[in-house]
PDB file of N, CA and C in Angstrom:
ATOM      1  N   UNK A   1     -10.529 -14.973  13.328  1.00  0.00           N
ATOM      2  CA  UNK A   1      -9.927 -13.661  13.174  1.00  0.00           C
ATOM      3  C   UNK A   1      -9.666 -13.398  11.685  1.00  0.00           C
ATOM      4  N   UNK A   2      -9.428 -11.662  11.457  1.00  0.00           N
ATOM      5  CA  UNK A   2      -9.796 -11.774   9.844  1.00  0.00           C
ATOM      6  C   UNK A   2      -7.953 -11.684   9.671  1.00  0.00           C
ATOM      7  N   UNK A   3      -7.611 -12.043   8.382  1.00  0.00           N
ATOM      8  CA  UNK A   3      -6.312 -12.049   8.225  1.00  0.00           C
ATOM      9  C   UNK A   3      -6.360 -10.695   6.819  1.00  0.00           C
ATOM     10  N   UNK A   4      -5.495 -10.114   6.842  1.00  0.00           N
ATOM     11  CA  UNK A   4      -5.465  -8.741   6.384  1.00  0.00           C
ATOM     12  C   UNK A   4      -4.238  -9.643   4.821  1.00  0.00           C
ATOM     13  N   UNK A   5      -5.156  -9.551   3.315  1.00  0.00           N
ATOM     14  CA  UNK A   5      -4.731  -9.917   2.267  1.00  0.00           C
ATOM     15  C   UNK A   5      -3.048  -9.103   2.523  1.00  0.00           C
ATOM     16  N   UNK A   6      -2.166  -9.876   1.545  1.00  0.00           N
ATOM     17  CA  UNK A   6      -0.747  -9.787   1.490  1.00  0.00           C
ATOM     18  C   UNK A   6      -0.749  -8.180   0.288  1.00  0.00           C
ATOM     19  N   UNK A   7      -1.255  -8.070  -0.411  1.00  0.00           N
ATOM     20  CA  UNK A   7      -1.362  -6.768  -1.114  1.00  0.00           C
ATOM     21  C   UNK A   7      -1.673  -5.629  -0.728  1.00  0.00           C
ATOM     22  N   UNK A   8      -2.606  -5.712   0.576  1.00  0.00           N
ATOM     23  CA  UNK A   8      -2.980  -4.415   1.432  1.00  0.00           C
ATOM     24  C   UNK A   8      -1.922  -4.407   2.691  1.00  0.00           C
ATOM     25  N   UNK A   9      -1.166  -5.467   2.899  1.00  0.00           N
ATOM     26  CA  UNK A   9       0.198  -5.826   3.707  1.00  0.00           C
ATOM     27  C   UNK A   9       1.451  -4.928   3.183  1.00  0.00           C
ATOM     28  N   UNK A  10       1.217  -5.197   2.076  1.00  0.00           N
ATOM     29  CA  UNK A  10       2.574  -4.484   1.467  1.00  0.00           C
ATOM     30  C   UNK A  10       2.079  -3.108   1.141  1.00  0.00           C
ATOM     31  N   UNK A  11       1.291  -2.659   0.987  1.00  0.00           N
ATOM     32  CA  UNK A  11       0.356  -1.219   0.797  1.00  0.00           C
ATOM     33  C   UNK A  11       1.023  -0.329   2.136  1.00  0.00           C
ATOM     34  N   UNK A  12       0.263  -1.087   3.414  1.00  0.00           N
ATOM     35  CA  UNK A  12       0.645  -0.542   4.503  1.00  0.00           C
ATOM     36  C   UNK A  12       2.200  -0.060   4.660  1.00  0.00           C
ATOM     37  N   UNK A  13       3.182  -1.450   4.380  1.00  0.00           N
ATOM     38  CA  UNK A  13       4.361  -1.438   4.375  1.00  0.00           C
ATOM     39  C   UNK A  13       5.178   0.095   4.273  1.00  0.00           C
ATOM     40  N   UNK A  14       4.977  -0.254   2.397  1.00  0.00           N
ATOM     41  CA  UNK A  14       5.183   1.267   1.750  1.00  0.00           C
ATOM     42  C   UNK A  14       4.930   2.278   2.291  1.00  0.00           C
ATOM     43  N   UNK A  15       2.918   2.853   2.568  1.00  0.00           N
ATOM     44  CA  UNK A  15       3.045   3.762   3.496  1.00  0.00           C
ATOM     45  C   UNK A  15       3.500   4.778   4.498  1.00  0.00           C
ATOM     46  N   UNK A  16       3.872   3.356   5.752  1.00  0.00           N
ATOM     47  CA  UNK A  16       4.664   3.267   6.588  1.00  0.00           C
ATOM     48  C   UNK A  16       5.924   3.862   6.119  1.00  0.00           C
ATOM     49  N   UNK A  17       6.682   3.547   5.359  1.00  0.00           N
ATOM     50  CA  UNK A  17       8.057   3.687   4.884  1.00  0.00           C
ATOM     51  C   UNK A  17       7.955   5.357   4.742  1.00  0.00           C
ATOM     52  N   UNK A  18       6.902   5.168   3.685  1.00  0.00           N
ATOM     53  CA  UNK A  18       7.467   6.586   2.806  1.00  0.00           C
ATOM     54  C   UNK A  18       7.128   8.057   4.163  1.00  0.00           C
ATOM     55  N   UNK A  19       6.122   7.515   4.945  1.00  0.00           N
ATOM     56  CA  UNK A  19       5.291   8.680   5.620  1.00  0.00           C
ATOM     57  C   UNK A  19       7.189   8.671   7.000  1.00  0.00           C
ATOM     58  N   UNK A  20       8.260   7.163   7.571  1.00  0.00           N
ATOM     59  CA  UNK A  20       9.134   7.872   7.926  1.00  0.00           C
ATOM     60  C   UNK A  20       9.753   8.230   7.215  1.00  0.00           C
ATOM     61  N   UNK A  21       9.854   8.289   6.114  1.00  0.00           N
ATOM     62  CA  UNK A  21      10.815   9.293   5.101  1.00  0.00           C
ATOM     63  C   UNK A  21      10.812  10.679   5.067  1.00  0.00           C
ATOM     64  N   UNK A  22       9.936  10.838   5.062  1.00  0.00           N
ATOM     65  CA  UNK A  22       9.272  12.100   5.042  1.00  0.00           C
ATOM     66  C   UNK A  22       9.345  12.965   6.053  1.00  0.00           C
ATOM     67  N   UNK A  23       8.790  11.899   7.052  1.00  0.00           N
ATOM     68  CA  UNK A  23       8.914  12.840   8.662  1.00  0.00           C
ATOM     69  C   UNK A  23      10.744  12.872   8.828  1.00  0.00           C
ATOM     70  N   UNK A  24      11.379  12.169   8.832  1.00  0.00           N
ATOM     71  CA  UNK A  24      13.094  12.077   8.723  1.00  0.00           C
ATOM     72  C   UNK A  24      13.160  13.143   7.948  1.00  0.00           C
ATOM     73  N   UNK A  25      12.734  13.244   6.857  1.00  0.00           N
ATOM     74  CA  UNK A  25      13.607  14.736   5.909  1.00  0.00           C
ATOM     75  C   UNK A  25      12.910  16.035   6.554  1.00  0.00           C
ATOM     76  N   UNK A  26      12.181  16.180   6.882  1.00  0.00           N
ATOM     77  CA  UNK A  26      11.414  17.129   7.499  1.00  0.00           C
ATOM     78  C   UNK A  26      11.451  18.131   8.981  1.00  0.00           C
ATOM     79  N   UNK A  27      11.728  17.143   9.728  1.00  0.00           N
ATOM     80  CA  UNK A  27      11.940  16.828  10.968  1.00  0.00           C
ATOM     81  C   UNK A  27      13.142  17.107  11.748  1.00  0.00           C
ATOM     82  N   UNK A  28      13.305  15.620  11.448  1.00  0.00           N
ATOM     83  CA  UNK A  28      14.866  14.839  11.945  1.00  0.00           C
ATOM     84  C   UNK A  28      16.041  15.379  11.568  1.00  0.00           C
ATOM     85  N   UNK A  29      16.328  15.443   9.972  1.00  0.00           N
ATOM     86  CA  UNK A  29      17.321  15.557   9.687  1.00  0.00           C
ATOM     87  C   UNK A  29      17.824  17.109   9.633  1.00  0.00           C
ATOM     88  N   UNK A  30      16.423  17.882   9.713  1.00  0.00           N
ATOM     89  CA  UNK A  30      17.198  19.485   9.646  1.00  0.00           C
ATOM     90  C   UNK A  30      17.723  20.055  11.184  1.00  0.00           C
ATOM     91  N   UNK A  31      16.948  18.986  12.170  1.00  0.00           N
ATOM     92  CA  UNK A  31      17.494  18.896  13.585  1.00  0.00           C
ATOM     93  C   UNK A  31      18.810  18.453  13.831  1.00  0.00           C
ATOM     94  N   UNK A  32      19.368  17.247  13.269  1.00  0.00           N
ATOM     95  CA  UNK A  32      20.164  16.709  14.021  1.00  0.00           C
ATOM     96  C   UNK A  32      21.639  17.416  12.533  1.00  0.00           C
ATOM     97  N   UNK A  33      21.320  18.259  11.542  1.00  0.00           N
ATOM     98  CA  UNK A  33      22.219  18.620  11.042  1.00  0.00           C
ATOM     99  C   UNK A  33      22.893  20.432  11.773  1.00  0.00           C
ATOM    100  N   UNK A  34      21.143  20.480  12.279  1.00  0.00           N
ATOM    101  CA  UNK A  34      21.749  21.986  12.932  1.00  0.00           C
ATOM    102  C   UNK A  34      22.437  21.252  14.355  1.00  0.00           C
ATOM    103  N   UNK A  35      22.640  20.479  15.129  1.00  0.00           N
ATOM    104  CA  UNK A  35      22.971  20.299  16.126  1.00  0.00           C
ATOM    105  C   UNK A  35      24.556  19.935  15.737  1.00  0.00           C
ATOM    106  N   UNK A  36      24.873  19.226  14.857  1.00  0.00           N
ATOM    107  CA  UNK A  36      26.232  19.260  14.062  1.00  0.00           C
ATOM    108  C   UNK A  36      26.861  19.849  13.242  1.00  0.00           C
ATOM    109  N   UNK A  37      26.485  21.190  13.118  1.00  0.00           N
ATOM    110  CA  UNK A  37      26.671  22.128  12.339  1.00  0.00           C
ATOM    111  C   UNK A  37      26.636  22.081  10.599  1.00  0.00           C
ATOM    112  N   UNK A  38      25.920  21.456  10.064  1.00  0.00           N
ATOM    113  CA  UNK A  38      25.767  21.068   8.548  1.00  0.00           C
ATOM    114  C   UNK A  38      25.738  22.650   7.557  1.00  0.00           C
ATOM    115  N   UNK A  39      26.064  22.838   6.696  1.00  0.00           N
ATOM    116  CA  UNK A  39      25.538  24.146   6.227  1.00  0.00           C
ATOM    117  C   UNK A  39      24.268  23.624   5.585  1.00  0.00           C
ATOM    118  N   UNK A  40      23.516  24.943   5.338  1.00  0.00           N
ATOM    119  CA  UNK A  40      22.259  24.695   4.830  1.00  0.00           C
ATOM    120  C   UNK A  40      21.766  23.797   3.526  1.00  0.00           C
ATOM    121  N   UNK A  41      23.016  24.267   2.731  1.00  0.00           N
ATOM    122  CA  UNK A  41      22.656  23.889   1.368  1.00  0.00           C
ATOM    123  C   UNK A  41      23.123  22.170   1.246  1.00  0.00           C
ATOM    124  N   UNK A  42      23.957  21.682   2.263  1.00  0.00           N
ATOM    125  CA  UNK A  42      23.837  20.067   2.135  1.00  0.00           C
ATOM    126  C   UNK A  42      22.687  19.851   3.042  1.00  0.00           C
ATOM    127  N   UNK A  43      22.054  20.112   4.083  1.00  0.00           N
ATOM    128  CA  UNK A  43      20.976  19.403   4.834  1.00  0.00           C
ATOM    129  C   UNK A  43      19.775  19.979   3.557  1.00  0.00           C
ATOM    130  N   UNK A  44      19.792  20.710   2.563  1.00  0.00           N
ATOM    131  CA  UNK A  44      18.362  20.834   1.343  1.00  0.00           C
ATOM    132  C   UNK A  44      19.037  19.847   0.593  1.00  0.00           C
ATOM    133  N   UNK A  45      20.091  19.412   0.206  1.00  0.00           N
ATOM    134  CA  UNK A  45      20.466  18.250  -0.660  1.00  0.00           C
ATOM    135  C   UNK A  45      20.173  17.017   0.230  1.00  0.00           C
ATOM    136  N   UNK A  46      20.263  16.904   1.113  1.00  0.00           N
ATOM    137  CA  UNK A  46      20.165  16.029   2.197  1.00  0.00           C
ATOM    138  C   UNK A  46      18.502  15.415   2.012  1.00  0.00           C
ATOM    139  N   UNK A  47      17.551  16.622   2.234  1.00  0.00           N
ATOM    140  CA  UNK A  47      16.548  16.536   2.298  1.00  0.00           C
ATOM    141  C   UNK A  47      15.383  16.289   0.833  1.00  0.00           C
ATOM    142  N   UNK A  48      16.151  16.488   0.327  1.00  0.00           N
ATOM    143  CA  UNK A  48      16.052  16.078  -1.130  1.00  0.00           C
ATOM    144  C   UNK A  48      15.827  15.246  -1.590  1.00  0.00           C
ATOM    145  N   UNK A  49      16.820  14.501  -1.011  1.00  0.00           N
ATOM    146  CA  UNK A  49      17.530  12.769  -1.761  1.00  0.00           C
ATOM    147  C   UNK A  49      16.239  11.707  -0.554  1.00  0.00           C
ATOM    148  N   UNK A  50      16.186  12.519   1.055  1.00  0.00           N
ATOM    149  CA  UNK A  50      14.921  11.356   1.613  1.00  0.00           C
ATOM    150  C   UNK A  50      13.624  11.422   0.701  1.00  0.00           C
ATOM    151  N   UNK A  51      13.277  12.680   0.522  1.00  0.00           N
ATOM    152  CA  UNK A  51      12.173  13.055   0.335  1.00  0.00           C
ATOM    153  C   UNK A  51      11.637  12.321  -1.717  1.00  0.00           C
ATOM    154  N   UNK A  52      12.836  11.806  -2.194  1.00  0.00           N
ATOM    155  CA  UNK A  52      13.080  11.565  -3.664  1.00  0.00           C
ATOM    156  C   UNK A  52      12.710   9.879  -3.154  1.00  0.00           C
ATOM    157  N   UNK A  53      14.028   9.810  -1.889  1.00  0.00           N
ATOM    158  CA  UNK A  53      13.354   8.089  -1.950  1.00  0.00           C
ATOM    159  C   UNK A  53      11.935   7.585  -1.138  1.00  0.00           C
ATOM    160  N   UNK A  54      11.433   8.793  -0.724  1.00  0.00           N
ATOM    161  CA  UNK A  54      10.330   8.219   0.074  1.00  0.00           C
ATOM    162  C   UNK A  54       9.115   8.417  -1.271  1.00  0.00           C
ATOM    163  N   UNK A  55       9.075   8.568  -2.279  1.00  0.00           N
ATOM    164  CA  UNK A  55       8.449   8.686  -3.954  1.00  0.00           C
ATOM    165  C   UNK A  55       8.645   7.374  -4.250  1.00  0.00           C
ATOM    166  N   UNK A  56       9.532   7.201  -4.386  1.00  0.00           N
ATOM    167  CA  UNK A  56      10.101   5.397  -4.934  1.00  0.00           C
ATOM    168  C   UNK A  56       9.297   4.201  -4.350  1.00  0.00           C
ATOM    169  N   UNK A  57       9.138   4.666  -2.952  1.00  0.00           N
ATOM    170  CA  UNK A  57       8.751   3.432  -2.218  1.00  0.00           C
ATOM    171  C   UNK A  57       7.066   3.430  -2.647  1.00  0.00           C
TER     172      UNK A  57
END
């Protein structure tokens, strides 16, 4: 069986990470802030700060 190198391991990793980051700021979080009443302008700061750390990764 082929074993998948540790550099395209951690490639995926990241990926992975940043693509739920993304879907979370996108998604998720403007859902579950309207369901708790958030005002707008913290769920765009909100969405901000995922969308800043899903760059990082």
């Amino acid at each position: 069986m082929n074993k998948i190198p540790e550099a395209d391991n951690k490639e995926l990793a990241s990926l992975l990470l940043g693509a739920g980051f993304a879907l979370a700021a996108l998604i998720v979080l403007p859902a579950v802030a309207q369901r708790v009443g958030l005002g707008s302008s913290l769920t765009i700061a909100l969405r901000g700060a995922l969308m800043r750390a899903s760059n990082r990764i």
